[in-house]
Protein backbone atom coordinates (compact mmCIF):
# COMPACT_ATOMS: atom_id res chain seq x y z
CA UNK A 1 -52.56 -29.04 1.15
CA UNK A 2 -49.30 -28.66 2.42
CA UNK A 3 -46.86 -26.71 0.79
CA UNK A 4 -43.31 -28.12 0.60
CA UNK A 5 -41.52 -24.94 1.50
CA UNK A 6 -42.33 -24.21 5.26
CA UNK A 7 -41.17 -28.40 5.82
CA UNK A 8 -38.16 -27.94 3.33
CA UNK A 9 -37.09 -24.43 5.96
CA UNK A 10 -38.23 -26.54 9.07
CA UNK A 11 -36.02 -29.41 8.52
CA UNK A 12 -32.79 -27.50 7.37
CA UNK A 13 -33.43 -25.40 10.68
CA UNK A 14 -33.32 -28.06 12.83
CA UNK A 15 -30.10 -29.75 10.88
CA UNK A 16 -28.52 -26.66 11.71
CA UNK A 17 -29.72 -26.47 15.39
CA UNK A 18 -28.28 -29.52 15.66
CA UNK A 19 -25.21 -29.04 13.97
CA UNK A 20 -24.56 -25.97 15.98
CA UNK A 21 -24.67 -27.76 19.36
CA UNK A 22 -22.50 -30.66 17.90
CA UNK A 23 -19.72 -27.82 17.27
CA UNK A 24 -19.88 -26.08 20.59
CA UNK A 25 -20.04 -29.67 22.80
CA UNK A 26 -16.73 -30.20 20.39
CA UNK A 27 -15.16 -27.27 20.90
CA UNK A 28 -15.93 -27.40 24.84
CA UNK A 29 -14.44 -30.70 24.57
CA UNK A 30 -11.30 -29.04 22.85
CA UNK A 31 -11.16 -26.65 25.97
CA UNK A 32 -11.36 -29.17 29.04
CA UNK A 33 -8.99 -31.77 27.38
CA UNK A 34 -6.67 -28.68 27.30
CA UNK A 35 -6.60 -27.81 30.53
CA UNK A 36 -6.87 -31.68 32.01
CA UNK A 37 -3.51 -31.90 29.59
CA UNK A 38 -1.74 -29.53 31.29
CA UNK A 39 -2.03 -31.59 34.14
CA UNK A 40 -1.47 -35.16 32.14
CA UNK A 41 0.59 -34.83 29.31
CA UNK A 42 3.28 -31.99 30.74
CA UNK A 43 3.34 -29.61 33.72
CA UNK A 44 2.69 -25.90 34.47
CA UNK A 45 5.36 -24.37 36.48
CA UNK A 46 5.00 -20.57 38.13
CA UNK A 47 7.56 -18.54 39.73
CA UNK A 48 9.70 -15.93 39.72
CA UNK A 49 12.98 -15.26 37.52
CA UNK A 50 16.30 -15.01 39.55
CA UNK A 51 18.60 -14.89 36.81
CA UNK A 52 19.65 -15.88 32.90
CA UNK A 53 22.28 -17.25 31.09
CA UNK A 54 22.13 -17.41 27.24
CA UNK A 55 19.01 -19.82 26.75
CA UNK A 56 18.48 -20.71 30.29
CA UNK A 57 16.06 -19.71 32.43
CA UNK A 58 16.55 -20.25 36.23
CA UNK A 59 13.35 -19.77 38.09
CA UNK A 60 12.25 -20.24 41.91
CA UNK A 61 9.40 -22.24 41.62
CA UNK A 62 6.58 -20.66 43.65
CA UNK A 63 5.27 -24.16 44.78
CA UNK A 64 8.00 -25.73 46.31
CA UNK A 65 10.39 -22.88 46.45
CA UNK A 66 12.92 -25.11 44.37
CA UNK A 67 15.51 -23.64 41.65
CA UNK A 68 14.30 -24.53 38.21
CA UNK A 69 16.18 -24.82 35.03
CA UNK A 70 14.12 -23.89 31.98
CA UNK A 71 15.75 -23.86 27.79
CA UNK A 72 14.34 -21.73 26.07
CA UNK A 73 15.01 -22.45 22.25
CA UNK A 74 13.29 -21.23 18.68
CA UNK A 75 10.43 -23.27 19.27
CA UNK A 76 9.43 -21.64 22.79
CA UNK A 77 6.33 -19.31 22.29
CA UNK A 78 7.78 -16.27 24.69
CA UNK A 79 4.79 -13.75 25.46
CA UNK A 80 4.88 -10.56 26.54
CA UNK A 81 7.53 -7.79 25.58
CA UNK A 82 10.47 -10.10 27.24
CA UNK A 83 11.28 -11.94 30.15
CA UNK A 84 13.90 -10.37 32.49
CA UNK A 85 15.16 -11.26 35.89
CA UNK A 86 12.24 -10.30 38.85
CA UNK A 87 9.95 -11.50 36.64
CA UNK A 88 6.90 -13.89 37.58
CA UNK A 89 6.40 -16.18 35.29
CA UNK A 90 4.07 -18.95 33.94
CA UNK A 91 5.93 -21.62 31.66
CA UNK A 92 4.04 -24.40 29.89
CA UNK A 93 6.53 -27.72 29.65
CA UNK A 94 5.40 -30.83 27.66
CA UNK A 95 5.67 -34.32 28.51
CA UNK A 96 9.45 -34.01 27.50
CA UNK A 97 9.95 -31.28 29.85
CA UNK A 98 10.26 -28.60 27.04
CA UNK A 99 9.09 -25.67 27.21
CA UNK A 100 6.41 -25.00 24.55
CA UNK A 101 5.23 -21.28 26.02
CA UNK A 102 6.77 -18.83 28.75
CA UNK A 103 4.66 -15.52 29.66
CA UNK A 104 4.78 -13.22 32.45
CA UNK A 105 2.26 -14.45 35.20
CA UNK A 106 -0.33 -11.31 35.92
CA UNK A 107 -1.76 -12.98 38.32
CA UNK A 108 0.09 -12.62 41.11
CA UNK A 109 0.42 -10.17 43.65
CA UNK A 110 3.83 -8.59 44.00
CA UNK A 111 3.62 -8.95 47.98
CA UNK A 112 2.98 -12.36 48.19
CA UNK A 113 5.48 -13.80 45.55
CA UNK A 114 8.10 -12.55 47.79
């Protein structure tokens, strides 16, 4: 005769298989929809720093080589140890075009951004 123990263990291991690979195909979810809503919902914009005045940011955009205006105000996540003209940058905008998060951009060569 069976005991009930080893089919008691058996089925709360497989509830928690499955539960486990419900989380991480929601949390991988979480991640895609992220970086698909950078492109949807607001924009990315990268370039370099050419100057500041009081809140505003004015970057050259490294994609179309425009001048950018970017506010900065107490809700702006700024990363890094401070942002200061020379700087390449990475700033997050929202759908409102305001800028949630501004960091410096690591990922760029200093040759080429010139």
């Amino acid at each position: 005769m069976l005991s009930i123990r080893p089919i008691i263990g058996a089925v709360a291991c497989s509830v928690l298989l499955w539960a486990g690979l419900g989380l991480s195909n929601v949390a991988w979810s979480e991640m895609s929809s992220e970086k698909m809503g950078d492109k949807e919902s607001g924009k990315i914009i990268k370039g370099t720093v050419l100057r500041t005045e009081g809140p505003n940011y004015f970057i050259k955009n490294r994609e179309d080589g425009k001048e950018v205006r970017l506010r900065i105000d107490k809700n702006t996540q700024i990363k890094g140890l401070g942002i200061v003209t020379g700087d390449d940058v990475v700033a997050k905008l929202d759908d409102q075009n305001h800028v949630e998060s501004i960091s410096p951009d690591r990922n760029v060569d200093r040759d080429e951004s010139r």
